[in-house]
N, C-alpha and C. Protein backbone atom coordinates (compact mmCIF):
# COMPACT_ATOMS: atom_id res chain seq x y z
N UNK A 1 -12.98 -65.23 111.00
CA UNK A 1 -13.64 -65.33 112.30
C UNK A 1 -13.58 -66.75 112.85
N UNK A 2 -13.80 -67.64 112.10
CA UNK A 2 -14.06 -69.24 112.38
C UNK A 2 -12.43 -69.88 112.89
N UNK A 3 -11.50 -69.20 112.24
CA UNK A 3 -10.16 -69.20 112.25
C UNK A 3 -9.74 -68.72 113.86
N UNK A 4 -10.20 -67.77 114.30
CA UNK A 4 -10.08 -66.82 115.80
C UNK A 4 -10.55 -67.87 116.38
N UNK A 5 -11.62 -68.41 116.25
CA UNK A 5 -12.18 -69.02 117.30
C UNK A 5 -11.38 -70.34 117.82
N UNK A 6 -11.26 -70.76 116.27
CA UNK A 6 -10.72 -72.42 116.68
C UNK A 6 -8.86 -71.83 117.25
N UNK A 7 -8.46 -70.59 116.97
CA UNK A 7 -6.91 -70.65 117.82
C UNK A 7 -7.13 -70.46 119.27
N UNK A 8 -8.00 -69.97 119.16
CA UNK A 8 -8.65 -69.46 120.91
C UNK A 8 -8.84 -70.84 121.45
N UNK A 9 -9.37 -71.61 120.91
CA UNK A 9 -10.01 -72.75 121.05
C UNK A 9 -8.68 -73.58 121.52
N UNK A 10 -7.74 -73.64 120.79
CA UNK A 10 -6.34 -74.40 121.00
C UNK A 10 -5.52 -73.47 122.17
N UNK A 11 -5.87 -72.58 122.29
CA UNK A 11 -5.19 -71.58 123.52
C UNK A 11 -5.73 -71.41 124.34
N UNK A 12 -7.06 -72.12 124.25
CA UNK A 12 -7.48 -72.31 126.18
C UNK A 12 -7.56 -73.55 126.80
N UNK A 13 -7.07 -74.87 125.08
CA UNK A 13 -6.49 -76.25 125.91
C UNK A 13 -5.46 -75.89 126.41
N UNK A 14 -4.49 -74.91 126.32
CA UNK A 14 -2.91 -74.58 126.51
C UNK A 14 -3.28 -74.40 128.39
N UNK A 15 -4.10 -73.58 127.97
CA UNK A 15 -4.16 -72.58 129.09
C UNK A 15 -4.62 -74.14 130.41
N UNK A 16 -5.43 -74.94 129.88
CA UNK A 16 -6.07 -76.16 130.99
C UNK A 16 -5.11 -76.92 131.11
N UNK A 17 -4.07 -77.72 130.35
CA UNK A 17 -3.23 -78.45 130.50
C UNK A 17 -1.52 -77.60 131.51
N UNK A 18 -2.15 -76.31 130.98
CA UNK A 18 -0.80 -75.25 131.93
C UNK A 18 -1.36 -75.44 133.20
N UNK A 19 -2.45 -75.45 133.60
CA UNK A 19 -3.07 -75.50 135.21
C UNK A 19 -2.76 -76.75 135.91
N UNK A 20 -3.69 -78.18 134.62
CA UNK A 20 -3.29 -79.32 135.49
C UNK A 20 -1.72 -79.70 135.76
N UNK A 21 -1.16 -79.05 135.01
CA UNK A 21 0.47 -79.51 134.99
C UNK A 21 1.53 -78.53 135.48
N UNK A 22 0.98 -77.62 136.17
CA UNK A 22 1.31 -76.79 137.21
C UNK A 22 1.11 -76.92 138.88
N UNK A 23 -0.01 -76.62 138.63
CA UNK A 23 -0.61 -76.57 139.75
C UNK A 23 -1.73 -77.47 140.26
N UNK A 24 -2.24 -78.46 139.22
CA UNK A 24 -2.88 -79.88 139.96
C UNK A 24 -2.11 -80.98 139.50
N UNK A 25 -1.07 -81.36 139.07
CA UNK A 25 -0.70 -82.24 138.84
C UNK A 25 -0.60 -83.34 139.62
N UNK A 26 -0.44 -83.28 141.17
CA UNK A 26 0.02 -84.11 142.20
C UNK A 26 -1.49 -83.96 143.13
N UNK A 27 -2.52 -83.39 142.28
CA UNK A 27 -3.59 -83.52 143.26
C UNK A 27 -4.25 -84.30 142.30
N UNK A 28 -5.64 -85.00 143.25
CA UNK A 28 -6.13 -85.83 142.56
C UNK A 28 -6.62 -85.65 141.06
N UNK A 29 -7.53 -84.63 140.90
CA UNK A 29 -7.74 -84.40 139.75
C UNK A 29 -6.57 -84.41 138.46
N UNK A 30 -5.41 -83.62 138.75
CA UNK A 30 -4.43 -84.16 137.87
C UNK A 30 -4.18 -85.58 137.67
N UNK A 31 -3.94 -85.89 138.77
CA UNK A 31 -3.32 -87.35 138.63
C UNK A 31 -4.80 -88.68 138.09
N UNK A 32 -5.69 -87.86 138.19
CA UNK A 32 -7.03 -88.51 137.22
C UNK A 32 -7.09 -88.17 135.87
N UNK A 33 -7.12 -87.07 135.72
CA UNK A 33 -6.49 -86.49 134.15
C UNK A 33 -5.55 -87.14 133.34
N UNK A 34 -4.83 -87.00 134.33
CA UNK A 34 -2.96 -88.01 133.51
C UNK A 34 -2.78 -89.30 133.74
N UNK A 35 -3.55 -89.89 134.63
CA UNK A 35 -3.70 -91.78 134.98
C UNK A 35 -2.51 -91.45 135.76
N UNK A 36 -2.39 -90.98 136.68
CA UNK A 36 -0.80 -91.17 137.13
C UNK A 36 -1.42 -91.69 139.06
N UNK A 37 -0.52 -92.73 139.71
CA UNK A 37 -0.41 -92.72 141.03
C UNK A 37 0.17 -91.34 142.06
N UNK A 38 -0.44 -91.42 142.77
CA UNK A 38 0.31 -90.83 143.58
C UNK A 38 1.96 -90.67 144.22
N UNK A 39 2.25 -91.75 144.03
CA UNK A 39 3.81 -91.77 143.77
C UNK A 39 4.45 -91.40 142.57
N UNK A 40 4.10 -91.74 141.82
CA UNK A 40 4.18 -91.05 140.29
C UNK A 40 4.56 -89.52 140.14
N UNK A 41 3.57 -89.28 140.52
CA UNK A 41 3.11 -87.63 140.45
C UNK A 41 3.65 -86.70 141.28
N UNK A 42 4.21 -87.35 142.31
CA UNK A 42 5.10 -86.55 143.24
C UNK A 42 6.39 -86.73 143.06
N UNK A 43 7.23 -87.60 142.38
CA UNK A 43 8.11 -87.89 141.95
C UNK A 43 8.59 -87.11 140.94
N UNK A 44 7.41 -86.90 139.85
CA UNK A 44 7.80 -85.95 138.83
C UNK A 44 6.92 -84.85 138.91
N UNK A 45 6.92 -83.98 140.13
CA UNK A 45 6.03 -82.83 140.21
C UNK A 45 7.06 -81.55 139.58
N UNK A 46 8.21 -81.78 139.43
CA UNK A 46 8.81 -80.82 139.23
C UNK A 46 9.30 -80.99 137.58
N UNK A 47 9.39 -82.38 136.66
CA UNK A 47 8.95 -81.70 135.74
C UNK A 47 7.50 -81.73 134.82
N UNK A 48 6.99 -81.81 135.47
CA UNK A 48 5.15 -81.86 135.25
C UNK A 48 5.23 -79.94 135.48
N UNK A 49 5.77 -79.47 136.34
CA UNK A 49 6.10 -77.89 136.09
C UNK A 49 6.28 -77.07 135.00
N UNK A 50 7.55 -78.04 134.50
CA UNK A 50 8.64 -77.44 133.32
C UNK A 50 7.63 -77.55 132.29
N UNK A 51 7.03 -78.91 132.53
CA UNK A 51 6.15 -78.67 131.01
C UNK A 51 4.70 -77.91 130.97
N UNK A 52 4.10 -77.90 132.07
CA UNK A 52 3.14 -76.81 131.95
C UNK A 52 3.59 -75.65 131.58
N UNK A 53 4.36 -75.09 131.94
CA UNK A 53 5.42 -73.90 131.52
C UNK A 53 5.61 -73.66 129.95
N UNK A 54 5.87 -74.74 129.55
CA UNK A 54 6.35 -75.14 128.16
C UNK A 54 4.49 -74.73 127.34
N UNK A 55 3.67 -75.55 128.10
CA UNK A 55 2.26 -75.33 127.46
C UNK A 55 1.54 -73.84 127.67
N UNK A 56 1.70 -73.75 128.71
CA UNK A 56 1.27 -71.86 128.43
C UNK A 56 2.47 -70.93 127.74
N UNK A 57 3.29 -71.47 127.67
CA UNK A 57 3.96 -70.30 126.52
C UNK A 57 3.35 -70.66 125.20
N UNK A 58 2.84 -71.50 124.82
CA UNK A 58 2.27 -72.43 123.58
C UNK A 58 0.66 -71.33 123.66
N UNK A 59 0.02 -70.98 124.82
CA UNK A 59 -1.45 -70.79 124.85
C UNK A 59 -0.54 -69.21 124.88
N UNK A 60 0.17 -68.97 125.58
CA UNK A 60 0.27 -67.02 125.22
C UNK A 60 0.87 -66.48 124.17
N UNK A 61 1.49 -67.42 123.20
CA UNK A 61 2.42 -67.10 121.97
C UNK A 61 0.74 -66.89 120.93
N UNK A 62 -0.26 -67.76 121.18
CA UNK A 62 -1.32 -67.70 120.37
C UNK A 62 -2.27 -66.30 120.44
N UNK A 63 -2.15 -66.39 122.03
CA UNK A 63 -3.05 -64.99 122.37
C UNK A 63 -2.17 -63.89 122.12
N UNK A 64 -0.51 -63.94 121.92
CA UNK A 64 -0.25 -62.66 121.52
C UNK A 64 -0.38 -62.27 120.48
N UNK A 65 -0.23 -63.57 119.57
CA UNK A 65 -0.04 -63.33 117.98
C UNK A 65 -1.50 -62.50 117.66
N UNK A 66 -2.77 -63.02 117.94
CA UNK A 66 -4.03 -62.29 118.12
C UNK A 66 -4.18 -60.75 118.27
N UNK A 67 -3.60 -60.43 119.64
CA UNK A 67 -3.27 -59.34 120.03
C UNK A 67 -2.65 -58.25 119.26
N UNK A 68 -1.66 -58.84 118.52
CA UNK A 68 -0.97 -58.12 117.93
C UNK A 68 -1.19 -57.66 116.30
N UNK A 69 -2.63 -58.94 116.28
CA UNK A 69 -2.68 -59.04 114.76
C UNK A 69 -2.08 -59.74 114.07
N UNK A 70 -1.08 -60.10 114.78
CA UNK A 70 0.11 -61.19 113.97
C UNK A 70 -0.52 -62.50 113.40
N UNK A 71 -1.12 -62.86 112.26
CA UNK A 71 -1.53 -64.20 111.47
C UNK A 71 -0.31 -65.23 112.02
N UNK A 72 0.43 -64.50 111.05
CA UNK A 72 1.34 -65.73 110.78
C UNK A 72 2.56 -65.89 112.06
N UNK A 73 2.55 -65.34 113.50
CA UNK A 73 2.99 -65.76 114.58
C UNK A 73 1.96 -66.55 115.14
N UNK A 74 0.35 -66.64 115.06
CA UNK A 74 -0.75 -67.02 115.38
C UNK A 74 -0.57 -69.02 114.60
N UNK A 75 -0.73 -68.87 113.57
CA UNK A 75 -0.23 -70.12 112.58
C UNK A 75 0.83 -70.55 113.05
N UNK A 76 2.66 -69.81 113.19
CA UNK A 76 3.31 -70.68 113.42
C UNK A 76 3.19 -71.48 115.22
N UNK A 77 3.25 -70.48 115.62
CA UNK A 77 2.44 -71.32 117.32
C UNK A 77 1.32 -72.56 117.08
N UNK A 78 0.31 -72.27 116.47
CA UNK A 78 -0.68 -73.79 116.06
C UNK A 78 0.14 -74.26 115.11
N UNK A 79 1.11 -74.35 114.66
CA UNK A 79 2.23 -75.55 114.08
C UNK A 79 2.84 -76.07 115.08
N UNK A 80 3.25 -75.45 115.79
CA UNK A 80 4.34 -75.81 116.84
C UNK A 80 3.32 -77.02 117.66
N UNK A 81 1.93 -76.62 118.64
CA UNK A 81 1.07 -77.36 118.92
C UNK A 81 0.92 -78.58 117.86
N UNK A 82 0.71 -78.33 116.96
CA UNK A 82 0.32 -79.55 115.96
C UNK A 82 1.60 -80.61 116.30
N UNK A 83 3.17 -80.24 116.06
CA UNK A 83 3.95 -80.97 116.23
C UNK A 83 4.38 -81.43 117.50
N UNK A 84 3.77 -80.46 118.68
CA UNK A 84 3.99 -81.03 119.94
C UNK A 84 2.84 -82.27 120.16
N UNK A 85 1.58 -82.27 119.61
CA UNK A 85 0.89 -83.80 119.68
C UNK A 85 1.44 -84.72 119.44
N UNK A 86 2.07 -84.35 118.07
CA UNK A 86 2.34 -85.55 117.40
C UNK A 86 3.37 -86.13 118.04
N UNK A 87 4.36 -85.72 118.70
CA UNK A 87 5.40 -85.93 119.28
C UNK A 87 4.78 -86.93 120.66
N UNK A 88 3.79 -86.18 121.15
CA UNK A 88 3.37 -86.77 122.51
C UNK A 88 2.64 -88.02 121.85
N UNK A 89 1.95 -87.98 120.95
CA UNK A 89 1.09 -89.52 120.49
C UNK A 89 2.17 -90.58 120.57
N UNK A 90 3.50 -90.33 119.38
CA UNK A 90 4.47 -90.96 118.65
C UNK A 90 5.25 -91.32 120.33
N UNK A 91 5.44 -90.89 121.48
CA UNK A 91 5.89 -90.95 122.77
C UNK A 91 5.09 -91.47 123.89
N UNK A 92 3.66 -92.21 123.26
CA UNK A 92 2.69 -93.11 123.73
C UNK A 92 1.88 -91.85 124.70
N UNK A 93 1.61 -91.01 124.48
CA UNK A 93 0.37 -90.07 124.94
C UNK A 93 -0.51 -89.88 123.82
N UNK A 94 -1.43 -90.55 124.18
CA UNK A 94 -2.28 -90.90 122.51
C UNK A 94 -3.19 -89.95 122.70
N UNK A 95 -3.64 -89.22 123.97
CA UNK A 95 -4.38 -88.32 123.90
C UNK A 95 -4.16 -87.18 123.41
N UNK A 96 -2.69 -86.60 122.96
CA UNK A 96 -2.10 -85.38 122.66
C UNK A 96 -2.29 -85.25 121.39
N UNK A 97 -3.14 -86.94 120.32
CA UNK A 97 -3.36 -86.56 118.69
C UNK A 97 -4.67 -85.68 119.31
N UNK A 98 -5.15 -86.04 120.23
CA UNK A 98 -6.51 -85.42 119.91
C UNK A 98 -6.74 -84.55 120.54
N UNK A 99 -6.13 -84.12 121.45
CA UNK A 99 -6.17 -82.54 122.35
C UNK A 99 -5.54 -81.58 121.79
N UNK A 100 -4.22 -82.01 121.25
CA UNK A 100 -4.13 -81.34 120.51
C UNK A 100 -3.31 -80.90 119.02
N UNK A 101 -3.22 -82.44 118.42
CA UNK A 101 -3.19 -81.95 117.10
C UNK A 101 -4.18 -82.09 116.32
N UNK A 102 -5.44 -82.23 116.37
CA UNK A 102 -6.31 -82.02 115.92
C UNK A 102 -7.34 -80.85 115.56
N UNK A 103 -7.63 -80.11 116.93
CA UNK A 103 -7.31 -79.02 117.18
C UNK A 103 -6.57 -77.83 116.37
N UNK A 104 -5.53 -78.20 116.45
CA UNK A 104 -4.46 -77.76 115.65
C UNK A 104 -4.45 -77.67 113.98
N UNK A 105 -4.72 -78.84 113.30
CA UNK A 105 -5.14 -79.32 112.30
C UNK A 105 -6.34 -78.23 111.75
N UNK A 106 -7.14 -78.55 112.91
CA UNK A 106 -8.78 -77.61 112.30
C UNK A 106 -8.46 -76.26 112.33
N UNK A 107 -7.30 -75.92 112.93
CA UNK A 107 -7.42 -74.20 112.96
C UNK A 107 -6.32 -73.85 111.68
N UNK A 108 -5.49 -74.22 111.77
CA UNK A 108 -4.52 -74.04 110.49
C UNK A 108 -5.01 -74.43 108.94
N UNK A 109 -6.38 -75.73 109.55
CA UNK A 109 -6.63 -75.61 107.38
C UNK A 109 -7.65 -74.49 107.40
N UNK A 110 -8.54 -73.87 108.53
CA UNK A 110 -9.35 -72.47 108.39
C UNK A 110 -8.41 -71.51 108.26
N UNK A 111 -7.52 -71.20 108.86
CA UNK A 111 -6.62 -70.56 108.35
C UNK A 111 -6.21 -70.14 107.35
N UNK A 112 -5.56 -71.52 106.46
CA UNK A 112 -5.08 -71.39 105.27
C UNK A 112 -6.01 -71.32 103.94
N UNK A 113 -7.58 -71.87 104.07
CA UNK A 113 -8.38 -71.40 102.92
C UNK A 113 -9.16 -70.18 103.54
N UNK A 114 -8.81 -69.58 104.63
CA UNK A 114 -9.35 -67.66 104.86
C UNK A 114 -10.93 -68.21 105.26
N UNK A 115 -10.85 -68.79 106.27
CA UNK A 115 -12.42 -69.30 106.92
C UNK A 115 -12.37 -68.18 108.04
């Protein structure tokens, strides 16, 4: 149960970072979210797209695995998240250890000792 919660938990940051990086990215609130200028943000509105895109397939691969019952499509998706932080920290987005491989972290060790 504790396990459901915390993937849910990592699949509805998917689901917030798919919005701001869709569809607010170039409005203020995105561009407060992400520290980005307004020139910035309109410049790369199109791939601030690609990767929201990239992040809700990350939040619906979790909710399907759920759906389906699938554990271990549920686990490898919060791997994939875990290594997409780390990637974004190691690529100077230091907020991505903690949105979401941490996150990530907490749902995969409930996971793996059956919490």
């Amino acid at each position: 149960m504790l396990s459901t919660i915390l993937a849910l938990i990592v699949a509805a940051i998917h689901v917030y970072i798919t919005v701001l990086e869709m569809l607010l990215w170039d409005k203020p609130r995105g561009r407060r979210v992400f520290g980005t200028t307004e020139e910035f943000a309109t410049q790369t509105k199109s791939l601030a797209l690609n990767q929201g895109l990239y992040n809700g397939f990350l939040a619906a691969g979790i909710i399907v695995g759920m759906l389906l019952g699938n554990t271990q499509l549920v686990a490898f998706v919060v791997a994939c998240v875990l290594v997409a932080g780390v990637v974004g920290y190691l690529s100077d987005i230091k907020s991505a250890l903690y949105f979401q491989s941490i996150p990530a972290v907490l749902a995969l060790f409930v996971m793996l000792v059956g919490l």
